[in-house]
C-alpha atoms as a PDB file:
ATOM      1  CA  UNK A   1     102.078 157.394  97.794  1.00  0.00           C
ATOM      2  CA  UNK A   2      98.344 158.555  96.588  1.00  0.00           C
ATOM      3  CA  UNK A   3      98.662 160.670  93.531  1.00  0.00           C
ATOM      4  CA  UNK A   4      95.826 163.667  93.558  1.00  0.00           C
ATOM      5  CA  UNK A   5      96.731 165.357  90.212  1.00  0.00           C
ATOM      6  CA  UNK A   6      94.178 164.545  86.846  1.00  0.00           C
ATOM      7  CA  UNK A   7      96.724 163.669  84.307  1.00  0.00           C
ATOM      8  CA  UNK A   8      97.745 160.474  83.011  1.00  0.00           C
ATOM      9  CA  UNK A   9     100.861 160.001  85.801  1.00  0.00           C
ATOM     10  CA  UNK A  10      98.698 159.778  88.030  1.00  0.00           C
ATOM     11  CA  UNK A  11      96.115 157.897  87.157  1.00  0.00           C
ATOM     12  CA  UNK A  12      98.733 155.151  86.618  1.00  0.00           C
ATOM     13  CA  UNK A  13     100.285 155.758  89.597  1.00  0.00           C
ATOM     14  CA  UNK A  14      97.289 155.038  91.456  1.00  0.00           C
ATOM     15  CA  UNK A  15      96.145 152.427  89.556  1.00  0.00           C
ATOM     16  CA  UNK A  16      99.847 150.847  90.670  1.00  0.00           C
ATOM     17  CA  UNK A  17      98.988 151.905  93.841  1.00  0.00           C
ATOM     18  CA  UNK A  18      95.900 149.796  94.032  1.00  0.00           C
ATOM     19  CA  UNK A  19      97.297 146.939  91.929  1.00  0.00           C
ATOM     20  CA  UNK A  20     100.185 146.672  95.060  1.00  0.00           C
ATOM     21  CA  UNK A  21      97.017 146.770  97.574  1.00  0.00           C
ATOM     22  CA  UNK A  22      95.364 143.899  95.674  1.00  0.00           C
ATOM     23  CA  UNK A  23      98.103 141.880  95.177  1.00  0.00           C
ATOM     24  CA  UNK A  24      99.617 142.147  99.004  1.00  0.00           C
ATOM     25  CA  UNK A  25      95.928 141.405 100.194  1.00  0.00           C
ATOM     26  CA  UNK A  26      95.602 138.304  97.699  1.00  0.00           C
ATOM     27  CA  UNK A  27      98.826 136.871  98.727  1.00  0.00           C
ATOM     28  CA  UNK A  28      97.790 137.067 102.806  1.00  0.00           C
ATOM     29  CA  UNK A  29      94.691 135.228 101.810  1.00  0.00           C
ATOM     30  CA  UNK A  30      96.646 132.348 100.277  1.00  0.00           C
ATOM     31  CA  UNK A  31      98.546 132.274 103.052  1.00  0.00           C
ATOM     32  CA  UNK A  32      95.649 131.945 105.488  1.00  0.00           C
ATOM     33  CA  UNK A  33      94.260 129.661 103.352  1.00  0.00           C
ATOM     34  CA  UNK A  34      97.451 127.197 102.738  1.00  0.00           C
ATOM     35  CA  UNK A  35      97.848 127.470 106.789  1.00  0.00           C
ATOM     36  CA  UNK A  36      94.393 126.400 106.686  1.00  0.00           C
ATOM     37  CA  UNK A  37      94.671 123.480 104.725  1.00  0.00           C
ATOM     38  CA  UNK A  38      97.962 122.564 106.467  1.00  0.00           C
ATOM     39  CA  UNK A  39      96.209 122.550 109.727  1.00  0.00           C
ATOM     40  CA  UNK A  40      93.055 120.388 108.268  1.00  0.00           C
ATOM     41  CA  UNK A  41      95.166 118.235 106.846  1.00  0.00           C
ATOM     42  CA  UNK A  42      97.163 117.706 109.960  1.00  0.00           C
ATOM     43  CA  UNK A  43      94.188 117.156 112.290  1.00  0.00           C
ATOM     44  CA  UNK A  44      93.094 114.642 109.425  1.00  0.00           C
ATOM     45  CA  UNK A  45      96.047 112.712 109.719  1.00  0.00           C
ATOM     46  CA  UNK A  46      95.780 112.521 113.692  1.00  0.00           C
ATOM     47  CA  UNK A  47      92.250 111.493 113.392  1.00  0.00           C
ATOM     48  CA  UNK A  48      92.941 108.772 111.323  1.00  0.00           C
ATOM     49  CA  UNK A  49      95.773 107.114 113.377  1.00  0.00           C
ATOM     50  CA  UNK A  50      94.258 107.862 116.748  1.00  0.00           C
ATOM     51  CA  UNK A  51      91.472 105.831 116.617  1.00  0.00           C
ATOM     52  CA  UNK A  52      92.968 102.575 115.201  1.00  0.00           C
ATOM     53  CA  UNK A  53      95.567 103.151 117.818  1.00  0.00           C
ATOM     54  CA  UNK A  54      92.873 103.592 120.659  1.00  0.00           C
ATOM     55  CA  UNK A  55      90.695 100.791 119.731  1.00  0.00           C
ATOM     56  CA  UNK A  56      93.504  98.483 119.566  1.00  0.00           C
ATOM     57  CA  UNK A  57      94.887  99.466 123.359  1.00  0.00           C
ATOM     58  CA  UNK A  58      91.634  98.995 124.857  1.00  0.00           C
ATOM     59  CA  UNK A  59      90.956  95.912 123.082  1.00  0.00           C
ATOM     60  CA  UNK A  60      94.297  94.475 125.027  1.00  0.00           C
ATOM     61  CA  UNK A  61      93.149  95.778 128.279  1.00  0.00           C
ATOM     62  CA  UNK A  62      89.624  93.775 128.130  1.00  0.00           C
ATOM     63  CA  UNK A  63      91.851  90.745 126.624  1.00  0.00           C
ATOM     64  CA  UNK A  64      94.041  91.083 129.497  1.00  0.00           C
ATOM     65  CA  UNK A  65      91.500  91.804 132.106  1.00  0.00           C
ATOM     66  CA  UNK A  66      89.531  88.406 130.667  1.00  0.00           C
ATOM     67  CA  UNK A  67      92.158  86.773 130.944  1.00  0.00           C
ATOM     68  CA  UNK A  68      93.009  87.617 135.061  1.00  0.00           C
ATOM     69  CA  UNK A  69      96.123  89.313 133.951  1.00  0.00           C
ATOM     70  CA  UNK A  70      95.615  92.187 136.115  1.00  0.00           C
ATOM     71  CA  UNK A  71      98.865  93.332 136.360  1.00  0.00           C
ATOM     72  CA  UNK A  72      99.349  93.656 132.631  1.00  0.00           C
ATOM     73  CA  UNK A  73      95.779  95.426 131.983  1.00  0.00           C
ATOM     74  CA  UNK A  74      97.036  97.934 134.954  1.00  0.00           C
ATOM     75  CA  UNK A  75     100.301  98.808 133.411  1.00  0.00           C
ATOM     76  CA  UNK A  76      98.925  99.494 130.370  1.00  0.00           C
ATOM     77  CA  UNK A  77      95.985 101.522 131.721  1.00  0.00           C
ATOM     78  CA  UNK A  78      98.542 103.038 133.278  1.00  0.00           C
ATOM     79  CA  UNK A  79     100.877 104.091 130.403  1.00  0.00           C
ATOM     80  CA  UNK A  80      97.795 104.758 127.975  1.00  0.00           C
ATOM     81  CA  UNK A  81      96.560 107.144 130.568  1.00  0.00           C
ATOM     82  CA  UNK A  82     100.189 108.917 130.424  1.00  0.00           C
ATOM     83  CA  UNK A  83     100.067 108.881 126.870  1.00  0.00           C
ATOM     84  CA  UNK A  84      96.559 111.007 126.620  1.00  0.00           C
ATOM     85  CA  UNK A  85      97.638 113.120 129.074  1.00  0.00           C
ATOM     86  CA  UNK A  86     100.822 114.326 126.946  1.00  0.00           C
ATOM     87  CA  UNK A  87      99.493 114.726 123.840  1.00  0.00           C
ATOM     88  CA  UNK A  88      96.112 116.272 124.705  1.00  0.00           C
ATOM     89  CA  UNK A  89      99.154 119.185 125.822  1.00  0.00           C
ATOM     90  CA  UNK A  90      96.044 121.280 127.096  1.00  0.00           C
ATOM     91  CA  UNK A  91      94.878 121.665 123.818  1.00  0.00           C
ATOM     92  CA  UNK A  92      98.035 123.648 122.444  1.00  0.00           C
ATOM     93  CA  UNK A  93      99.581 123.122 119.353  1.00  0.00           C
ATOM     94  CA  UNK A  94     103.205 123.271 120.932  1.00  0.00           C
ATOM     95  CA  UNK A  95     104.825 121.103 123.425  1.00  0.00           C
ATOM     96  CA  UNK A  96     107.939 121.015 125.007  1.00  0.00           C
ATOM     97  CA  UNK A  97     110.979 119.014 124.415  1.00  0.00           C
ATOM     98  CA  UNK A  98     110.880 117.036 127.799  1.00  0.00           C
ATOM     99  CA  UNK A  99     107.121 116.516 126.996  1.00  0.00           C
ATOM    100  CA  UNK A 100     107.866 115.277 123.296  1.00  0.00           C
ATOM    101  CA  UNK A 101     110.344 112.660 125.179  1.00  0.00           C
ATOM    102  CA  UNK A 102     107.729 111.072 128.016  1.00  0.00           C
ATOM    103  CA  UNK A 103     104.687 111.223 125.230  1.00  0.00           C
ATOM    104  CA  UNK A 104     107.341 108.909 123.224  1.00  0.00           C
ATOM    105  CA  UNK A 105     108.543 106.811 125.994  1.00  0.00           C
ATOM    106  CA  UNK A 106     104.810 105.954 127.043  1.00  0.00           C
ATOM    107  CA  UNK A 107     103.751 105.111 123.235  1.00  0.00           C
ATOM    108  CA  UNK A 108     107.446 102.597 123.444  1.00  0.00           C
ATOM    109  CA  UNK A 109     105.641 101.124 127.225  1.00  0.00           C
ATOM    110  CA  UNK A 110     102.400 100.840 125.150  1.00  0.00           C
ATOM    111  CA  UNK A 111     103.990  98.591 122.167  1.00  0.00           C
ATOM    112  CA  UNK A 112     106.376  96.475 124.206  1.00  0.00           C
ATOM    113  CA  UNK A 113     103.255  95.888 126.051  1.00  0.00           C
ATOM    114  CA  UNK A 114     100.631  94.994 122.790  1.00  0.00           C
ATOM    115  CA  UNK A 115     103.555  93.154 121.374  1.00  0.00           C
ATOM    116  CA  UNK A 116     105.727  91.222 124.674  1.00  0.00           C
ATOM    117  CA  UNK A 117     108.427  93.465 123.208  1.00  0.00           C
ATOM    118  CA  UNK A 118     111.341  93.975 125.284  1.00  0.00           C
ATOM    119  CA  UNK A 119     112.247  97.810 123.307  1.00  0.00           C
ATOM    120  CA  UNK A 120     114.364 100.494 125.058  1.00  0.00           C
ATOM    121  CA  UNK A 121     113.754 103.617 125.286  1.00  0.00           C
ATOM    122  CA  UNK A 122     116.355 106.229 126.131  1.00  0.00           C
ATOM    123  CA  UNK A 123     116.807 110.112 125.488  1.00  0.00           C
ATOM    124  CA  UNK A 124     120.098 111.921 125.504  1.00  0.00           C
ATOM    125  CA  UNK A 125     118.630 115.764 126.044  1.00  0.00           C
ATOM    126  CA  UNK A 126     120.682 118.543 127.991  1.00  0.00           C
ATOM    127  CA  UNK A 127     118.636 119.569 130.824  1.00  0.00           C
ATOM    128  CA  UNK A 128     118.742 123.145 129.950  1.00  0.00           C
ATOM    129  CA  UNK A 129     116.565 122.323 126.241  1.00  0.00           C
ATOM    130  CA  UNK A 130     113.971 120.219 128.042  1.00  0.00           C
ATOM    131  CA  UNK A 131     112.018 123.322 127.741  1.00  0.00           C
ATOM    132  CA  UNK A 132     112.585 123.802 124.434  1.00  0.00           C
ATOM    133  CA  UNK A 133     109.575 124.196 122.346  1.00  0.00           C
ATOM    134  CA  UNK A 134     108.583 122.348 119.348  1.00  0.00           C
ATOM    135  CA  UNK A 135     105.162 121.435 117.303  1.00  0.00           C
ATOM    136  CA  UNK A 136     103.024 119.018 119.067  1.00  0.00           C
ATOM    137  CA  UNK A 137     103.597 114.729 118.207  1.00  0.00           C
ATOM    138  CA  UNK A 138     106.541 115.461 116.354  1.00  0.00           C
ATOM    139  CA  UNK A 139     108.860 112.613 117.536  1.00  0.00           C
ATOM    140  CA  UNK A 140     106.619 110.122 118.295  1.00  0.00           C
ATOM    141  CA  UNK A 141     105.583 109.536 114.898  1.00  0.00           C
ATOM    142  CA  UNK A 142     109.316 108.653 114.254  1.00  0.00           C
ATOM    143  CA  UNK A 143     109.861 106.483 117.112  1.00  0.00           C
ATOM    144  CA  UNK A 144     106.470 104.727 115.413  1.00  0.00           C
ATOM    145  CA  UNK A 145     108.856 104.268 112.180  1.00  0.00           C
ATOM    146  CA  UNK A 146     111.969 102.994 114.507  1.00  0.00           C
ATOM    147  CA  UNK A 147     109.579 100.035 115.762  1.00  0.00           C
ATOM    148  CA  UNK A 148     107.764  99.158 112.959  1.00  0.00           C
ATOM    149  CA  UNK A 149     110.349  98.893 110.235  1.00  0.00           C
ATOM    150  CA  UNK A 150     113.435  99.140 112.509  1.00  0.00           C
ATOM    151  CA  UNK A 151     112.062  95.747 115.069  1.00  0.00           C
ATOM    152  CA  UNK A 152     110.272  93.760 112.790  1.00  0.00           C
ATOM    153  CA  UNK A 153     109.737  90.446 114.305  1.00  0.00           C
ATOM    154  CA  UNK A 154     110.879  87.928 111.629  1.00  0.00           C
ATOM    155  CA  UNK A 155     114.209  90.276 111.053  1.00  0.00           C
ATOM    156  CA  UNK A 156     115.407  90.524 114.561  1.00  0.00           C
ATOM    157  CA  UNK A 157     115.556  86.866 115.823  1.00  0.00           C
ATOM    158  CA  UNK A 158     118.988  86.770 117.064  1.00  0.00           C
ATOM    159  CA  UNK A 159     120.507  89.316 115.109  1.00  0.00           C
ATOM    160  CA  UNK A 160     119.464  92.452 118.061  1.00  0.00           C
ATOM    161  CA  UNK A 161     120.503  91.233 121.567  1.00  0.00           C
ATOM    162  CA  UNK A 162     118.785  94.723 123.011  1.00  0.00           C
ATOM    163  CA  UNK A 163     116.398  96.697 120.695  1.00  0.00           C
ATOM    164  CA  UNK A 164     117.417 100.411 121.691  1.00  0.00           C
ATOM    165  CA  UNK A 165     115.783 103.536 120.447  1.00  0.00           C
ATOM    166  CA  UNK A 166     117.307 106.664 121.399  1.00  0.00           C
ATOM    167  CA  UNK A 167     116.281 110.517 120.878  1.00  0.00           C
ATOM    168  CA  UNK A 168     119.502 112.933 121.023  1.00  0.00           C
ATOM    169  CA  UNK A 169     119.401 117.281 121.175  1.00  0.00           C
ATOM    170  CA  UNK A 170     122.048 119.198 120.452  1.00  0.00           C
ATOM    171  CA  UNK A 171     123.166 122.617 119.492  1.00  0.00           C
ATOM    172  CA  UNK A 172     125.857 123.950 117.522  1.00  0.00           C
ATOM    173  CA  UNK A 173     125.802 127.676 117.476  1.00  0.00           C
ATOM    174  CA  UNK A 174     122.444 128.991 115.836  1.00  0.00           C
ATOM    175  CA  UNK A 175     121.531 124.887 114.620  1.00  0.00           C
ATOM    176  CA  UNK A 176     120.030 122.349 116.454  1.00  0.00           C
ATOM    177  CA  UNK A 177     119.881 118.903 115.849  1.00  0.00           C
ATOM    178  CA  UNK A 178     116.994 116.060 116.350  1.00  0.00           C
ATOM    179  CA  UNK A 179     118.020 112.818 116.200  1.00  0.00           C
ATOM    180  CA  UNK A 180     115.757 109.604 116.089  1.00  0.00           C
ATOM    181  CA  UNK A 181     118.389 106.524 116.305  1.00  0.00           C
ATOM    182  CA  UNK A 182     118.074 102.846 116.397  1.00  0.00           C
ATOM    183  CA  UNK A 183     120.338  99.666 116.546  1.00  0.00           C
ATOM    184  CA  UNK A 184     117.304  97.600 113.594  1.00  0.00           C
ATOM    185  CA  UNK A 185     117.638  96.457 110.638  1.00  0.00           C
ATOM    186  CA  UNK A 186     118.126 100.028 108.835  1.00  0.00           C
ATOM    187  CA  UNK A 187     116.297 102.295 107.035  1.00  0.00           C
ATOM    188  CA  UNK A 188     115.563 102.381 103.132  1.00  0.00           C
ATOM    189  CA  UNK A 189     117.137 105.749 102.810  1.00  0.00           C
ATOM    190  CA  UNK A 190     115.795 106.037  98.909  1.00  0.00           C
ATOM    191  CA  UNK A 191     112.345 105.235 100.089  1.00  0.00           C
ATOM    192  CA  UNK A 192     112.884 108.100 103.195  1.00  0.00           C
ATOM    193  CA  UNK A 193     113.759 110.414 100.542  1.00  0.00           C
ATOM    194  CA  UNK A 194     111.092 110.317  98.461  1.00  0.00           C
ATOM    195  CA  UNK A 195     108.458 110.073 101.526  1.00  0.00           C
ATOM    196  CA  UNK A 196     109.816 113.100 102.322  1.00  0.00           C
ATOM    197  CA  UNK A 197     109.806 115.056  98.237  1.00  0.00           C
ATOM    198  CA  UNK A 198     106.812 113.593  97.108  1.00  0.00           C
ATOM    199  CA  UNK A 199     104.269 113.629 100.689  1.00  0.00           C
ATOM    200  CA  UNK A 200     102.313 110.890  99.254  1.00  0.00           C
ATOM    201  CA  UNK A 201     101.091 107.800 101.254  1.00  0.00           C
ATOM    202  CA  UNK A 202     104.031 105.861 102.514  1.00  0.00           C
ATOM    203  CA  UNK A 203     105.317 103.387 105.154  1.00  0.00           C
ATOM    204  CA  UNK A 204     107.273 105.728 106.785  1.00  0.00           C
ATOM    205  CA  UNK A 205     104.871 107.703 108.885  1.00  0.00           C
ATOM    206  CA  UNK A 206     104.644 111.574 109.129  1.00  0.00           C
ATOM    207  CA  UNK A 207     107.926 112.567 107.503  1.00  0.00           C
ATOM    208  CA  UNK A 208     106.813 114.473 105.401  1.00  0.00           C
ATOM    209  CA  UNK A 209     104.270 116.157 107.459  1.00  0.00           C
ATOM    210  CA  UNK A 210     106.586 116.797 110.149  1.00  0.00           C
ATOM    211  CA  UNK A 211     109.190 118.528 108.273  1.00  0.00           C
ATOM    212  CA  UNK A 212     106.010 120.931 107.150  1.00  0.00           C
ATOM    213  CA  UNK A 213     105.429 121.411 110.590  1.00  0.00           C
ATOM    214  CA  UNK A 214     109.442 122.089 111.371  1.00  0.00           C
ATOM    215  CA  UNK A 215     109.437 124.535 108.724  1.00  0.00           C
ATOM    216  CA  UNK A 216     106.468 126.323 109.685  1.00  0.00           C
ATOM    217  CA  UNK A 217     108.136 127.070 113.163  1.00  0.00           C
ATOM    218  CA  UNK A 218     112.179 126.932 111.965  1.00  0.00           C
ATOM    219  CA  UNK A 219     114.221 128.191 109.204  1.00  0.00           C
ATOM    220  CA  UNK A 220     116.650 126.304 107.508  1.00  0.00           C
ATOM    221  CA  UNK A 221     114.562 123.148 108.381  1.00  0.00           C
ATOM    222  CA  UNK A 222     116.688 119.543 106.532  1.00  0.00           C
ATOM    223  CA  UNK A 223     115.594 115.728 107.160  1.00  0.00           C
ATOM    224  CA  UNK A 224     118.711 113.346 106.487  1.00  0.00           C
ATOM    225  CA  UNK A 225     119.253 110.018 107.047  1.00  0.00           C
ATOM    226  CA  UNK A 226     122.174 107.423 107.930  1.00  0.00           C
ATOM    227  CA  UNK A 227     122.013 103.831 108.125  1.00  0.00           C
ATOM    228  CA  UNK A 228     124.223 101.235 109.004  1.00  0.00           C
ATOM    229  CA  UNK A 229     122.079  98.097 109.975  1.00  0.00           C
ATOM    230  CA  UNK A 230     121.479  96.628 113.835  1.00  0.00           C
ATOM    231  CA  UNK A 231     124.393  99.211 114.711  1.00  0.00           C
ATOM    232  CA  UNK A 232     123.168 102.282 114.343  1.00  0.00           C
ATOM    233  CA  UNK A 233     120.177 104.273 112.040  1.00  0.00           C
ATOM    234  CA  UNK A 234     119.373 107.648 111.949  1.00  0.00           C
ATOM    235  CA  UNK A 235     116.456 110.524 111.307  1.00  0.00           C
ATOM    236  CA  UNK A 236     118.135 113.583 111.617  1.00  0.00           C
ATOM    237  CA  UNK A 237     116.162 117.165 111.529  1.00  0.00           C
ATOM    238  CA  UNK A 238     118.758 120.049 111.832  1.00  0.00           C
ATOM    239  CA  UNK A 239     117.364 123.580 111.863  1.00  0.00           C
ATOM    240  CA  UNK A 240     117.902 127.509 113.173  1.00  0.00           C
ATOM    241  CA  UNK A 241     117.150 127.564 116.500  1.00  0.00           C
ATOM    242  CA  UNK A 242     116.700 131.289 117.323  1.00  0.00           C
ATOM    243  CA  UNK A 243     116.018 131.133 121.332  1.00  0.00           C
ATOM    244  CA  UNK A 244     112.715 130.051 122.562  1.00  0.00           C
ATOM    245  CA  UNK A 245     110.126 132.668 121.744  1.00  0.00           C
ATOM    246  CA  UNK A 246     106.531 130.418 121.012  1.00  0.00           C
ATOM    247  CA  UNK A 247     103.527 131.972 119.716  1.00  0.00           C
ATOM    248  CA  UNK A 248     101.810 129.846 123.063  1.00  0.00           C
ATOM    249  CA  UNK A 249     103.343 128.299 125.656  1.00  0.00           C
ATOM    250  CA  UNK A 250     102.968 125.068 126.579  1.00  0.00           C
ATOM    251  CA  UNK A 251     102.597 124.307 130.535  1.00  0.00           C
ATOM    252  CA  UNK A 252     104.719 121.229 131.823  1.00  0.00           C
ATOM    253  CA  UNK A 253     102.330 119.051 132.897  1.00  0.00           C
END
């Protein structure tokens, strides 16, 4: 409300009036700018792991190809051309559920390849929520943590007679539930935790940063864990699903 009278009201009533102005357009500029930082830091993140990942692929396909193991090289040209072509997702920022799943499953084919690992890969996803939309590399990051501290080679030497990694959706009214699980050796649920509180450097890749990325798109976003070792471990992200209204949609590719 402008105030157009001389006296001392309404001065201060437009000088509250102003003051409201300022402060709404200060706190949309640290908004843009925390988004902004979010998304730097994000595409940081991707660029550093990429490459590494990248060089090390194609440095098995020349070792393979040197080697006459033409069969190998293919199947992993193969899978490593899958995996590009999911999580370039056309350049969009959001992907769908079914897309999440194959970008995973070809990152497990890579590994098992690199490695002579002999890791399953299964998903457990309702047909109707393979369309389901969330942010971009969000479970594959957490598959990454299944094999790497989940399958370590000196811990699973008869103890696992099938590695098994498995990705579960379901919904419960208004929540829906994410579930990375794993039959290794189990997960250091203290150390999870404070990956998750603190977002500094850890061994347990992108927790953090994907529950940022969950709570940018969800309400209600919570990261839990269970663990009971070389039966059955668990990342679990439960949020408010609300339909699936995007901001952009993904195309299934």
């Amino acid at each position: 409300e402008e105030f157009n009278g001389k006296d001392e009201i309404s001065t201060l009533g437009n000088a509250i009036n102003a003051m409201q102005t300022t402060i709404t357009t200060q706190i949309g500029t640290i908004k843009e700018a925390e988004q902004e930082k979010y998304n730097l830091h994000v595409q940081l993140i991707t660029e550093q792991i990429k490459p590494h990942f990248i060089y090390n692929t194609f440095e098995y396909i020349n070792t393979e190809i040197t080697n006459n193991h033409m069969k190998n090289a293919s199947a992993m040209v193969l899978a490593f051309s899958e995996y590009l072509r999911l999580g370039l997702n056309n350049g969009l920022e959001l992907s769908t559920l079914e897309n999440e799943i194959e970008y995973s499953r070809a990152y497990v084919k890579i590994m098992n390849l690199r490695f002579n690992q002999y890791i399953a890969f299964t998903a457990q996803i309702p047909r109707q929520f393979l369309s389901f939309h969330l942010p971009k590399i969000c479970i594959q990051p957490l598959v990454e943590n299944s094999i790497r501290h989940g399958f370590p080679p000196d811990s699973i030497l008869g103890a696992i007679d099938q590695p098994v990694i498995t990705i579960s959706f379901s919904l419960n009214g208004d929540t829906a539930m994410l579930v990375v699980s794993d039959n290794g050796v189990g997960i250091d649920v203290n150390k999870a935790t404070e990956a998750m509180k603190n977002n500094t450097p850890s061994p347990h890749i992108g927790l953090s940063n994907i529950y940022r990325r969950f709570s940018l798109m969800f309400s209600d976003v919570t990261v839990s864990f269970r663990t009971n070792p070389f039966l059955q471990n668990d990342i679990i992200f439960s949020f408010k699903w609300a339909g699936n209204e995007t901001r952009e949609k993904p195309t299934n590719q």
